[in-house]
Protein backbone atom coordinates (compact mmCIF):
# COMPACT_ATOMS: atom_id res chain seq x y z
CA UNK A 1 -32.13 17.47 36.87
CA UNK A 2 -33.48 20.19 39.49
CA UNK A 3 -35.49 22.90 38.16
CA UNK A 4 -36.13 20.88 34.87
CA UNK A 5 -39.77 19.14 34.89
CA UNK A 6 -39.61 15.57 33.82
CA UNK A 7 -40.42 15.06 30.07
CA UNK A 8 -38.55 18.53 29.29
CA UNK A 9 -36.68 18.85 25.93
CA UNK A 10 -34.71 21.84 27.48
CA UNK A 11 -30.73 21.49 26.39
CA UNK A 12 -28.50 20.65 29.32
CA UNK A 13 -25.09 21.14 29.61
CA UNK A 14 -22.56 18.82 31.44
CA UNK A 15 -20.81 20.30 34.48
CA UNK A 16 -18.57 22.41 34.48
CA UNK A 17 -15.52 19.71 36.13
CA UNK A 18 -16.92 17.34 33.44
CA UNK A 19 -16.03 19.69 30.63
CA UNK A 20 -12.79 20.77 31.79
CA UNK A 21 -11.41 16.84 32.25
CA UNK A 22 -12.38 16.65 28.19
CA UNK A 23 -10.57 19.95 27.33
CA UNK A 24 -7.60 18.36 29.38
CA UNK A 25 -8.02 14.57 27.57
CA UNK A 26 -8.29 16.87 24.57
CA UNK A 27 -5.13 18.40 24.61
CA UNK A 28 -2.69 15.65 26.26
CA UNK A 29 -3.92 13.80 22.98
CA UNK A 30 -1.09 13.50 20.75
CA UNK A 31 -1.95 15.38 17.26
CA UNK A 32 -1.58 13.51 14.53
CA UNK A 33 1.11 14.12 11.80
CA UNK A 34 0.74 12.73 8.28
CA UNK A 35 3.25 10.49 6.65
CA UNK A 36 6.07 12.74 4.48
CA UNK A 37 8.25 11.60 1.96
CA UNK A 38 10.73 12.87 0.28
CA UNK A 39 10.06 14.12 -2.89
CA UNK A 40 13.18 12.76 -4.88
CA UNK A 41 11.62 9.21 -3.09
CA UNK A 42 8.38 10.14 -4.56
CA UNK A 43 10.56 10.75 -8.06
CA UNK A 44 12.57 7.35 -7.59
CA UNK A 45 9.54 5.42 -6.61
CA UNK A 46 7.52 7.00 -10.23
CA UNK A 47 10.06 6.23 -12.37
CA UNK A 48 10.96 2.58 -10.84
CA UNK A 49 6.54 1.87 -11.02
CA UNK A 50 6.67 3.03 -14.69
CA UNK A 51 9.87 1.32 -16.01
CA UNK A 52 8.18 -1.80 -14.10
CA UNK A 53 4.49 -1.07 -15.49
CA UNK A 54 5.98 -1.01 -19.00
CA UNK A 55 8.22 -3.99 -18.70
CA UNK A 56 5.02 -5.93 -17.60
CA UNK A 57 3.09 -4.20 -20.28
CA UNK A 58 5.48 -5.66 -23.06
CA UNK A 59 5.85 -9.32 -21.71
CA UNK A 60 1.65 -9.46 -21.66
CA UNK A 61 1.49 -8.24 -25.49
CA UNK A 62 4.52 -10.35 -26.81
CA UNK A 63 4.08 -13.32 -24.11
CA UNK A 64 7.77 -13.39 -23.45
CA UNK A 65 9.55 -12.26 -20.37
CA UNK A 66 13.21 -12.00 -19.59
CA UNK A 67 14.71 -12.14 -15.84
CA UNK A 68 18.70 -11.76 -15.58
CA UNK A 69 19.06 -13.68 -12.20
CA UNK A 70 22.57 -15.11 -12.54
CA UNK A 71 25.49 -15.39 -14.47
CA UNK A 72 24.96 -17.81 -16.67
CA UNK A 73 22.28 -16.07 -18.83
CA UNK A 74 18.61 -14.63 -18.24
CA UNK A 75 15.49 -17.27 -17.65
CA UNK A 76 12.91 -17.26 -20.10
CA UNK A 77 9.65 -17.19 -19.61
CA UNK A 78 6.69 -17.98 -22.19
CA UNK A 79 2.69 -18.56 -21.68
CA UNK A 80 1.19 -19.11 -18.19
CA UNK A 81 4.83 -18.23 -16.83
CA UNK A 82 5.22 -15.26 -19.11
CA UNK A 83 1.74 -14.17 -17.57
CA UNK A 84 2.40 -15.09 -13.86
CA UNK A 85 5.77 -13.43 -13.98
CA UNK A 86 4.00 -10.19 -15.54
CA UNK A 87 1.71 -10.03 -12.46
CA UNK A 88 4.46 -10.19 -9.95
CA UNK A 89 6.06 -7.22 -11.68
CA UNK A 90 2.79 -5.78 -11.37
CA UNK A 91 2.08 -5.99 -8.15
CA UNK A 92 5.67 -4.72 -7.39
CA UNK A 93 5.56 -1.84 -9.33
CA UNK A 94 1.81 -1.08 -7.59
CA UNK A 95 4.22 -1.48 -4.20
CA UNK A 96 6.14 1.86 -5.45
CA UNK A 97 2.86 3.34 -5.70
CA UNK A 98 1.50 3.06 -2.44
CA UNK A 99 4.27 5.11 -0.54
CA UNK A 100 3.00 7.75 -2.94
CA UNK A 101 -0.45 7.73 -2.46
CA UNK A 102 0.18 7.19 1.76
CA UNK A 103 2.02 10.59 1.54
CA UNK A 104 -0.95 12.43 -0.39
CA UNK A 105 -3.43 10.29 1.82
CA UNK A 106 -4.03 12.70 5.24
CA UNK A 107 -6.08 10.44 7.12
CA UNK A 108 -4.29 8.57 9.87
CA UNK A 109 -3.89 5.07 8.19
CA UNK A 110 -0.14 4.49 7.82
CA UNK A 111 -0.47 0.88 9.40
CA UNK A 112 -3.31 0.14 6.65
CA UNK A 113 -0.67 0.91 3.81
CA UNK A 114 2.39 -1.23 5.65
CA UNK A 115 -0.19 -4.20 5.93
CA UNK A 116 -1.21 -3.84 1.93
CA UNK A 117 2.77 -3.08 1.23
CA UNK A 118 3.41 -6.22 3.04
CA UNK A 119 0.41 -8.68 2.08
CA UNK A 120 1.50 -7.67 -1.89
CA UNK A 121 5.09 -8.34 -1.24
CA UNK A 122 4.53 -12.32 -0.29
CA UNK A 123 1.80 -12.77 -2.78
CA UNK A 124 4.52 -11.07 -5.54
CA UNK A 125 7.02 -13.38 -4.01
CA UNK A 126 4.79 -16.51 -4.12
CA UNK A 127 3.12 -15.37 -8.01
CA UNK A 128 7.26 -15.46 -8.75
CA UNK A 129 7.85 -18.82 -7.16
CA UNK A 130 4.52 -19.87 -9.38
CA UNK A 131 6.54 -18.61 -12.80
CA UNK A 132 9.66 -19.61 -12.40
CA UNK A 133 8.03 -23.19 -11.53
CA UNK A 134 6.09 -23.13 -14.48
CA UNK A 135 8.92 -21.78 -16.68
CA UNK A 136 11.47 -24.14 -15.24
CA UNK A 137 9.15 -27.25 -16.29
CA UNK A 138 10.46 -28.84 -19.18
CA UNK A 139 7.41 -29.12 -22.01
């Protein structure tokens, strides 16, 4: 602080050594690259969210949902199992969305969308468990 009087609101600037370490820090930094996908992905992962969003749509206004899960014939699903069924599909098609907003989404935050993707898979999984519980029960 020599040649500056104590109390002085004159700027200072760091030295010089100090400056050149943070243009140095500065460029060894690795620049960041947004996430890309493809855009027949993008297409794949539209069309699978809508077909899904739809299916979902029509079990919630009718309060019957189909799944073909074996051989032997599709299981039924009415009422609360009609409804919890309608949210897994739900949250899976919302799954194909998120790969399409990450690659419109800049900001560095890739591990934010893989922790959503991931959290929404086991609560689809466990909403499905819930359903076919419910729709296995005999009244």
């Amino acid at each position: 602080m020599a040649g500056h009087p104590i109390g002085s609101f004159e700027p200072t600037q760091p030295q010089e050594d100090h400056q050149q370490a943070a243009r140095s820090e500065a460029a060894l930094a690795p620049s960041y690259v947004p996430n890309a996908v493809p855009a027949v992905v993008r297409l794949f992962y539209a069309l699978l969210a809508l077909t899904w969003t739809g299916w979902a749509m029509i079990g919630l206004v009718s309060g019957h949902m189909f799944f073909m899960v074996s051989r032997g014939g599709p299981v039924h699903f009415e009422g609360l199992a009609a409804m919890l069924f309608c949210a897994a599909v739900l949250l899976a098609a919302f799954q194909c969305v998120l790969p399409i907003i990450d690659h419109h989404d800049q900001r560095d935050n890739e591990a934010a969308y893989k922790r959503v993707r991931k959290t929404m898979a086991w609560v689809a999984v466990m909403v499905l468990v819930a359903a076919l519980t419910f729709g296995c029960i005999p009244p």
